[in-house]
PDB file of N, CA and C in Angstrom:
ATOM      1  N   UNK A   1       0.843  -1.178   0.000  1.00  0.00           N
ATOM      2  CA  UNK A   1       0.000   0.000   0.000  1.00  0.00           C
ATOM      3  C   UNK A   1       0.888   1.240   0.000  1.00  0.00           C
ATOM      4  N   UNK A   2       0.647   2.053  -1.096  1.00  0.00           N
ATOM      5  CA  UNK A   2       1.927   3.504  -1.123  1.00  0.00           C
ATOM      6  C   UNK A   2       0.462   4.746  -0.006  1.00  0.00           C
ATOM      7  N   UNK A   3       1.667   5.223   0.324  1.00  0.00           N
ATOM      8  CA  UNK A   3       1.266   6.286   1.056  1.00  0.00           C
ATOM      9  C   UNK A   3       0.919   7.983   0.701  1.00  0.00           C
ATOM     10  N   UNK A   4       0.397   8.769   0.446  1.00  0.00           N
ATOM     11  CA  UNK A   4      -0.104   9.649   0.222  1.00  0.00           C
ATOM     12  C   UNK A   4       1.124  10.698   1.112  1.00  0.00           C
ATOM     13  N   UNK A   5       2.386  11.399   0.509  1.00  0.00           N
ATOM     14  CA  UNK A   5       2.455  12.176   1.676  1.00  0.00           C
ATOM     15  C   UNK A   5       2.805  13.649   1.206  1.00  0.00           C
ATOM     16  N   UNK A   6       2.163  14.220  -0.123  1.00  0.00           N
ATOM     17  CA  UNK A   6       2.050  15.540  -0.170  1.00  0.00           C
ATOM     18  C   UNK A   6       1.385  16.557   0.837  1.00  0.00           C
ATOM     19  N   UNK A   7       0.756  16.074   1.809  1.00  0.00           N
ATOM     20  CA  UNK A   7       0.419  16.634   3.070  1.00  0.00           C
ATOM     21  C   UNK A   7       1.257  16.915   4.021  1.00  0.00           C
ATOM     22  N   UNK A   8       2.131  16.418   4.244  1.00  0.00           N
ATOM     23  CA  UNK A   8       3.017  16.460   4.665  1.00  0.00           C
ATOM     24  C   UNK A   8       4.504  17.168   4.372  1.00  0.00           C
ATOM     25  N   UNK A   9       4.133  18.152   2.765  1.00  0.00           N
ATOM     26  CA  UNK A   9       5.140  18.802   2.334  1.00  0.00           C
ATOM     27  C   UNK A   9       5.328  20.213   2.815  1.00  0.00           C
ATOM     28  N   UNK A  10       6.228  20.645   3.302  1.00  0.00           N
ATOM     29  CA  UNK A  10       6.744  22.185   3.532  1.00  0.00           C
ATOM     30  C   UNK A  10       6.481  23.118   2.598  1.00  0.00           C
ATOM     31  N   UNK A  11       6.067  24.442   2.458  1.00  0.00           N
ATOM     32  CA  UNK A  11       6.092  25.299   1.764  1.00  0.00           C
ATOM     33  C   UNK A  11       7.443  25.654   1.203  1.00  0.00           C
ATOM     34  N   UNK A  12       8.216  25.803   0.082  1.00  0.00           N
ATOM     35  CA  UNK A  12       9.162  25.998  -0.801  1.00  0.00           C
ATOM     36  C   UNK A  12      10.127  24.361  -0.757  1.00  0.00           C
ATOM     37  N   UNK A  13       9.473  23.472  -0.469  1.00  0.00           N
ATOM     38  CA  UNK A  13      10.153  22.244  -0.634  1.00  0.00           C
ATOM     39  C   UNK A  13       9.353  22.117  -1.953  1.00  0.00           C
ATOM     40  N   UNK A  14      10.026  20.677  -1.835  1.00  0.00           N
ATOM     41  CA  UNK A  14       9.560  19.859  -3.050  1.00  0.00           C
ATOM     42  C   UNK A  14       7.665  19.624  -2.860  1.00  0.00           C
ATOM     43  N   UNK A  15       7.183  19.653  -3.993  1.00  0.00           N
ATOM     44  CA  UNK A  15       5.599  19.837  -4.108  1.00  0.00           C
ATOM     45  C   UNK A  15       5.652  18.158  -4.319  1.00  0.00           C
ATOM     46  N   UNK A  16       4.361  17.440  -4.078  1.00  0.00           N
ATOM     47  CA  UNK A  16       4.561  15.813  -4.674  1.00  0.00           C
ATOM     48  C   UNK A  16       3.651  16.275  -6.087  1.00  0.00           C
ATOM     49  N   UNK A  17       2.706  17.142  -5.775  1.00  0.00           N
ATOM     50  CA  UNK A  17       1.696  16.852  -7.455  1.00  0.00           C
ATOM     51  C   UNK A  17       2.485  17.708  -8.622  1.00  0.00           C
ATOM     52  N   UNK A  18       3.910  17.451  -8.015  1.00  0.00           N
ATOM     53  CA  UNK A  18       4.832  18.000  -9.812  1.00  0.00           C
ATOM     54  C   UNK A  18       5.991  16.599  -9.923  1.00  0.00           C
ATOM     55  N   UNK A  19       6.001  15.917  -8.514  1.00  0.00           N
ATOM     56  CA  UNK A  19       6.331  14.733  -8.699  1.00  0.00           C
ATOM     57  C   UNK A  19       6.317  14.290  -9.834  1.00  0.00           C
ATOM     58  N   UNK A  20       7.565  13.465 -10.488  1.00  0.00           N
ATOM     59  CA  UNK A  20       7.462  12.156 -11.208  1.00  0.00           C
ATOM     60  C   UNK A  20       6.955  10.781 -10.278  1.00  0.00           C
ATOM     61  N   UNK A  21       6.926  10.661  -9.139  1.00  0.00           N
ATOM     62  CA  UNK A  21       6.518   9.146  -8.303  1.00  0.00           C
ATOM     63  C   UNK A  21       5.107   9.434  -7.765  1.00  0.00           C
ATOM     64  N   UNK A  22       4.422  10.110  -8.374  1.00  0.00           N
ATOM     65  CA  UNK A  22       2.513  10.825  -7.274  1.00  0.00           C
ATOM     66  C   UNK A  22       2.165  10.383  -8.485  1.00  0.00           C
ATOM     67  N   UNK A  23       1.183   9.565  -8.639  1.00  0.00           N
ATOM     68  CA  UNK A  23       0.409   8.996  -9.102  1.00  0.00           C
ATOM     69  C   UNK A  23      -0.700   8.747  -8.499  1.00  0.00           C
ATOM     70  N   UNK A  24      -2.041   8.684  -9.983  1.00  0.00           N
ATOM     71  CA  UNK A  24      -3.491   8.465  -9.881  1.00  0.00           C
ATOM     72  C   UNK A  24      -3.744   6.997  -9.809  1.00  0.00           C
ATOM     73  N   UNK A  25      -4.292   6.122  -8.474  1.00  0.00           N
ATOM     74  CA  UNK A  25      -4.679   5.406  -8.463  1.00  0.00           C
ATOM     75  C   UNK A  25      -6.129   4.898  -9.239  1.00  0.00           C
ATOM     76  N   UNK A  26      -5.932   4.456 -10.126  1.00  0.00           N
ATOM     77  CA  UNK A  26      -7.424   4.379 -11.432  1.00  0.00           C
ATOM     78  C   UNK A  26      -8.577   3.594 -10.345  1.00  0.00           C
ATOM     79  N   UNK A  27      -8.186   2.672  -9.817  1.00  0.00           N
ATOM     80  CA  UNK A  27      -9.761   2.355  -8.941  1.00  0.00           C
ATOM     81  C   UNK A  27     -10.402   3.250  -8.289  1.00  0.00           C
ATOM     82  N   UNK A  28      -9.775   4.037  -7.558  1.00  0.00           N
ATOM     83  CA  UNK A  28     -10.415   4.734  -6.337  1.00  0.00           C
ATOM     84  C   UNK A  28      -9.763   6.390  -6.306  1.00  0.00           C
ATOM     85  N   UNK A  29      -9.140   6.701  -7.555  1.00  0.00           N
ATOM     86  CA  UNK A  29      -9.094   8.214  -7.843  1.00  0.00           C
ATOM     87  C   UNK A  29      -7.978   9.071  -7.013  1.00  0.00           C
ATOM     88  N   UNK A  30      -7.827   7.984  -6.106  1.00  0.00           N
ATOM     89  CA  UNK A  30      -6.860   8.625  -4.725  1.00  0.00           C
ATOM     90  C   UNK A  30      -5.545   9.099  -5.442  1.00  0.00           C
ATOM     91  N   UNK A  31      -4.382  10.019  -5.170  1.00  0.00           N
ATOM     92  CA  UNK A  31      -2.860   9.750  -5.991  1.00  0.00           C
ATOM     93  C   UNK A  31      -2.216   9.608  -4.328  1.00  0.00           C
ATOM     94  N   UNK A  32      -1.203   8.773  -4.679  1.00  0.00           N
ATOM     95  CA  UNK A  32      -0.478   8.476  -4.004  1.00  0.00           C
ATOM     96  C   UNK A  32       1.395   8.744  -4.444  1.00  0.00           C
ATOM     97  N   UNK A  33       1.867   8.234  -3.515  1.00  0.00           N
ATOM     98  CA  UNK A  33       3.456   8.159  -3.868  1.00  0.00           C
ATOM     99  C   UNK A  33       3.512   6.675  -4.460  1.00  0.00           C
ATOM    100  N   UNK A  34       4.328   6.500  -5.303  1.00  0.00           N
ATOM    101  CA  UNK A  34       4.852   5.445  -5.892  1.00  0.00           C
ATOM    102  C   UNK A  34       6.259   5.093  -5.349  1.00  0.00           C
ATOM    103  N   UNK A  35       6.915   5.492  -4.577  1.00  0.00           N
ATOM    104  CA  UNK A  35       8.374   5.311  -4.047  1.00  0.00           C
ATOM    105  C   UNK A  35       7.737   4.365  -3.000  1.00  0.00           C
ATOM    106  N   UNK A  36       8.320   3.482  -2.616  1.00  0.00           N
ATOM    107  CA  UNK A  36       8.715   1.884  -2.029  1.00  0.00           C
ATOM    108  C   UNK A  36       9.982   3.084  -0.405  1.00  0.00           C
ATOM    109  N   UNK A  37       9.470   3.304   0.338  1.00  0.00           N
ATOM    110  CA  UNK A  37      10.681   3.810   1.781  1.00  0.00           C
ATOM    111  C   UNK A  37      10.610   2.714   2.547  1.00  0.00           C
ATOM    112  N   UNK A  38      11.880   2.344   2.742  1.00  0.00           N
ATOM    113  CA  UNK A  38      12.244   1.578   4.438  1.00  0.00           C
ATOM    114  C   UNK A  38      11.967   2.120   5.210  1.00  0.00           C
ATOM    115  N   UNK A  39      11.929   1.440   6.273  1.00  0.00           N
ATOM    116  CA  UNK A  39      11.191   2.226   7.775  1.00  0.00           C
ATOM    117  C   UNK A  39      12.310   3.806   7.996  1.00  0.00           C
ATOM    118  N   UNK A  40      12.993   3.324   7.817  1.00  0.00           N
ATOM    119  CA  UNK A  40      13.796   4.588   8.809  1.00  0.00           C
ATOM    120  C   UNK A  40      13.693   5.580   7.470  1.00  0.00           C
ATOM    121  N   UNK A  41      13.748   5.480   6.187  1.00  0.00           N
ATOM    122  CA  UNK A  41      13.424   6.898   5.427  1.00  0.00           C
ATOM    123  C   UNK A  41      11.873   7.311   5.689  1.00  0.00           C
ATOM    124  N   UNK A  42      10.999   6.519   6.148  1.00  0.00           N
ATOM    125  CA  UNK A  42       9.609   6.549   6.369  1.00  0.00           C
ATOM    126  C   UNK A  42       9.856   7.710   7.199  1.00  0.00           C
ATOM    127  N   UNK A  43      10.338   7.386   8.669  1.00  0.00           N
ATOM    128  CA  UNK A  43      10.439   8.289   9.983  1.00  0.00           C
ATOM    129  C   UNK A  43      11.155   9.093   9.427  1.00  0.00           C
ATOM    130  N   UNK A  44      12.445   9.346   8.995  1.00  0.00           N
ATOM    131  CA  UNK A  44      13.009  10.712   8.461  1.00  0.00           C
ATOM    132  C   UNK A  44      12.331  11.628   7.782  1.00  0.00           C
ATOM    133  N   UNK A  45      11.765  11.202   6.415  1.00  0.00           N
ATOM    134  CA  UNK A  45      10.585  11.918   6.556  1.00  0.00           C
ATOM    135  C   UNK A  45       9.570  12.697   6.819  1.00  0.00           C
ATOM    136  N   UNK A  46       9.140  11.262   6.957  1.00  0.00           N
ATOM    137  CA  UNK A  46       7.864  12.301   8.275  1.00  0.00           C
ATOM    138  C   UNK A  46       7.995  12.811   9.234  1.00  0.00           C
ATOM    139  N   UNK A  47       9.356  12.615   9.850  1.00  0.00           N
ATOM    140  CA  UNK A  47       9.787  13.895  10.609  1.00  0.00           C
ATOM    141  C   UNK A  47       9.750  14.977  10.475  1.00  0.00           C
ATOM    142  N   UNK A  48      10.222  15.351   9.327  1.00  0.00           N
ATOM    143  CA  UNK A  48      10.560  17.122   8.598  1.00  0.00           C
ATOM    144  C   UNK A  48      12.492  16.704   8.834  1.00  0.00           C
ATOM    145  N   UNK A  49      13.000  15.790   8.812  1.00  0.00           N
ATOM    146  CA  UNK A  49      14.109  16.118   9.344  1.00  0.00           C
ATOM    147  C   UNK A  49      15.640  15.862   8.357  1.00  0.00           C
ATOM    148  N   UNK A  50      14.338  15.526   7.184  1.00  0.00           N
ATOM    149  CA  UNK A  50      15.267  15.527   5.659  1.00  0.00           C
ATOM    150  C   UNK A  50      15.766  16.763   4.927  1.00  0.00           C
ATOM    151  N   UNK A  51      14.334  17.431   5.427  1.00  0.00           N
ATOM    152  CA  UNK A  51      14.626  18.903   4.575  1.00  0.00           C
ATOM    153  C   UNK A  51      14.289  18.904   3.281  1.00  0.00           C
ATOM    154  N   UNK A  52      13.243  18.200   2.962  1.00  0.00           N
ATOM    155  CA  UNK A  52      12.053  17.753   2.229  1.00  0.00           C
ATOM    156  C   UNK A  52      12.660  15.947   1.209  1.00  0.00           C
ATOM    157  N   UNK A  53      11.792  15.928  -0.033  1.00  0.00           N
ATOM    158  CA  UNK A  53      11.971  14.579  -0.207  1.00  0.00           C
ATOM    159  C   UNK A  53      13.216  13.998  -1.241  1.00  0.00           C
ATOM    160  N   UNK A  54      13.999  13.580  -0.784  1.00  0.00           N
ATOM    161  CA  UNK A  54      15.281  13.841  -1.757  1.00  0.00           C
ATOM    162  C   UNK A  54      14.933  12.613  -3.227  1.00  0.00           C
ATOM    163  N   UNK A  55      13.789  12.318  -2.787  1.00  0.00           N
ATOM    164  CA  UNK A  55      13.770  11.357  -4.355  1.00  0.00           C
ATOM    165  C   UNK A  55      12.180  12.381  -5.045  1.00  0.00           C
ATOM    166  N   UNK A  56      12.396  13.276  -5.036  1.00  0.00           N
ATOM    167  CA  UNK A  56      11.587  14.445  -5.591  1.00  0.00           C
ATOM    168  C   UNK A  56      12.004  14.439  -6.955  1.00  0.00           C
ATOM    169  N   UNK A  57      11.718  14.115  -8.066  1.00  0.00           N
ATOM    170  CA  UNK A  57      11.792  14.759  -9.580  1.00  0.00           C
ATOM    171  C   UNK A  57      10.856  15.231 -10.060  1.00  0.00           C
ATOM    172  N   UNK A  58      11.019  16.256 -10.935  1.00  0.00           N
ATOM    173  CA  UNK A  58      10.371  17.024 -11.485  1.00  0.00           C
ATOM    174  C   UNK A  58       9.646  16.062 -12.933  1.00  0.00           C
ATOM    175  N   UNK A  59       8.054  16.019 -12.434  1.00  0.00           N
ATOM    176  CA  UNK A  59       7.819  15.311 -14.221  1.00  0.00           C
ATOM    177  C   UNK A  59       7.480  16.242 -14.870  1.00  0.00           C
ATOM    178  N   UNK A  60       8.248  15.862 -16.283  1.00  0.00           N
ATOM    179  CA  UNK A  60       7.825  16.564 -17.337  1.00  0.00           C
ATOM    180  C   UNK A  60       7.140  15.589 -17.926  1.00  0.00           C
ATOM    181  N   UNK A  61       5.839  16.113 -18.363  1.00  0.00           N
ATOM    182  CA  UNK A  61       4.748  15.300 -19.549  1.00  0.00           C
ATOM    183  C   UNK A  61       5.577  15.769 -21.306  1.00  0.00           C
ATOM    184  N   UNK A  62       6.360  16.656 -21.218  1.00  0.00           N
ATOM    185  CA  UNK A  62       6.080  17.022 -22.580  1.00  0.00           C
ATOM    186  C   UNK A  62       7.653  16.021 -23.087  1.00  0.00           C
ATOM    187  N   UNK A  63       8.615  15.835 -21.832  1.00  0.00           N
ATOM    188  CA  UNK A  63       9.937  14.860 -21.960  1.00  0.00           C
ATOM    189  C   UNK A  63       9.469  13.829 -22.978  1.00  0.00           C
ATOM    190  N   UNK A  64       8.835  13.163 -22.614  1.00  0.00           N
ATOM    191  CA  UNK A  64       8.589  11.546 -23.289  1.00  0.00           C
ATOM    192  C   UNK A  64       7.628  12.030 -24.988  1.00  0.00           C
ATOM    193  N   UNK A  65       7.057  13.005 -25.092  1.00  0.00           N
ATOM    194  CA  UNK A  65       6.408  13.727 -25.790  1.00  0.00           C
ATOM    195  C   UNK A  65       7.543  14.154 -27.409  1.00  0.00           C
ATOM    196  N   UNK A  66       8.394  14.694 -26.583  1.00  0.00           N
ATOM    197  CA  UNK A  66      10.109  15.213 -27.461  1.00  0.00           C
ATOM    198  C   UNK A  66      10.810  13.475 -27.976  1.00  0.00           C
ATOM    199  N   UNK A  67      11.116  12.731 -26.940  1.00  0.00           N
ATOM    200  CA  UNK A  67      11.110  11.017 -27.461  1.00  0.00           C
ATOM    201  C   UNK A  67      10.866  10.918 -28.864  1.00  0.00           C
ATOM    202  N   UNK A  68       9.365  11.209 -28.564  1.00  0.00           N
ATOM    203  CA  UNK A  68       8.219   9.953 -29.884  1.00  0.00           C
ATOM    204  C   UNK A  68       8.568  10.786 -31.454  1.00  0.00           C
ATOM    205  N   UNK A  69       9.275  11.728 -31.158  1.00  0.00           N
ATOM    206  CA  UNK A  69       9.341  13.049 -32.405  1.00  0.00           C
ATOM    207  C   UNK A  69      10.604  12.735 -33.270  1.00  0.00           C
TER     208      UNK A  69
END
């Protein structure tokens, strides 16, 4: 089960809904994180004590778009 934790983001950190790993769960509409954390990046984390999410990338929709061209 992935966890939802753009709620949990700081103002001028990393946003999750520009995420490449936040994804729309198609059954139930929910988006979640797609990153897999071990316990202890879990608690770092959700601490605040990372200094936001260091596996944060930026998706570009139009990247894979430039590809197919």
């Amino acid at each position: 089960m992935a966890l939802d934790f753009s709620k949990y983001t700081k103002r001028g950190e990393s946003c999750c809904e520009s995420c490449e790993y936040y994804l729309e769960d198609g059954i139930d509409g929910e988006y979640y994180c797609s990153l897999s954390l071990d316990e202890d990046e879990m608690i770092e984390y959700l601490g605040g004590n990372s200094g936001g999410c260091k596996y944060y990338k930026y998706y570009d929709e139009y990247k894979s778009v430039n590809k197919q061209i």
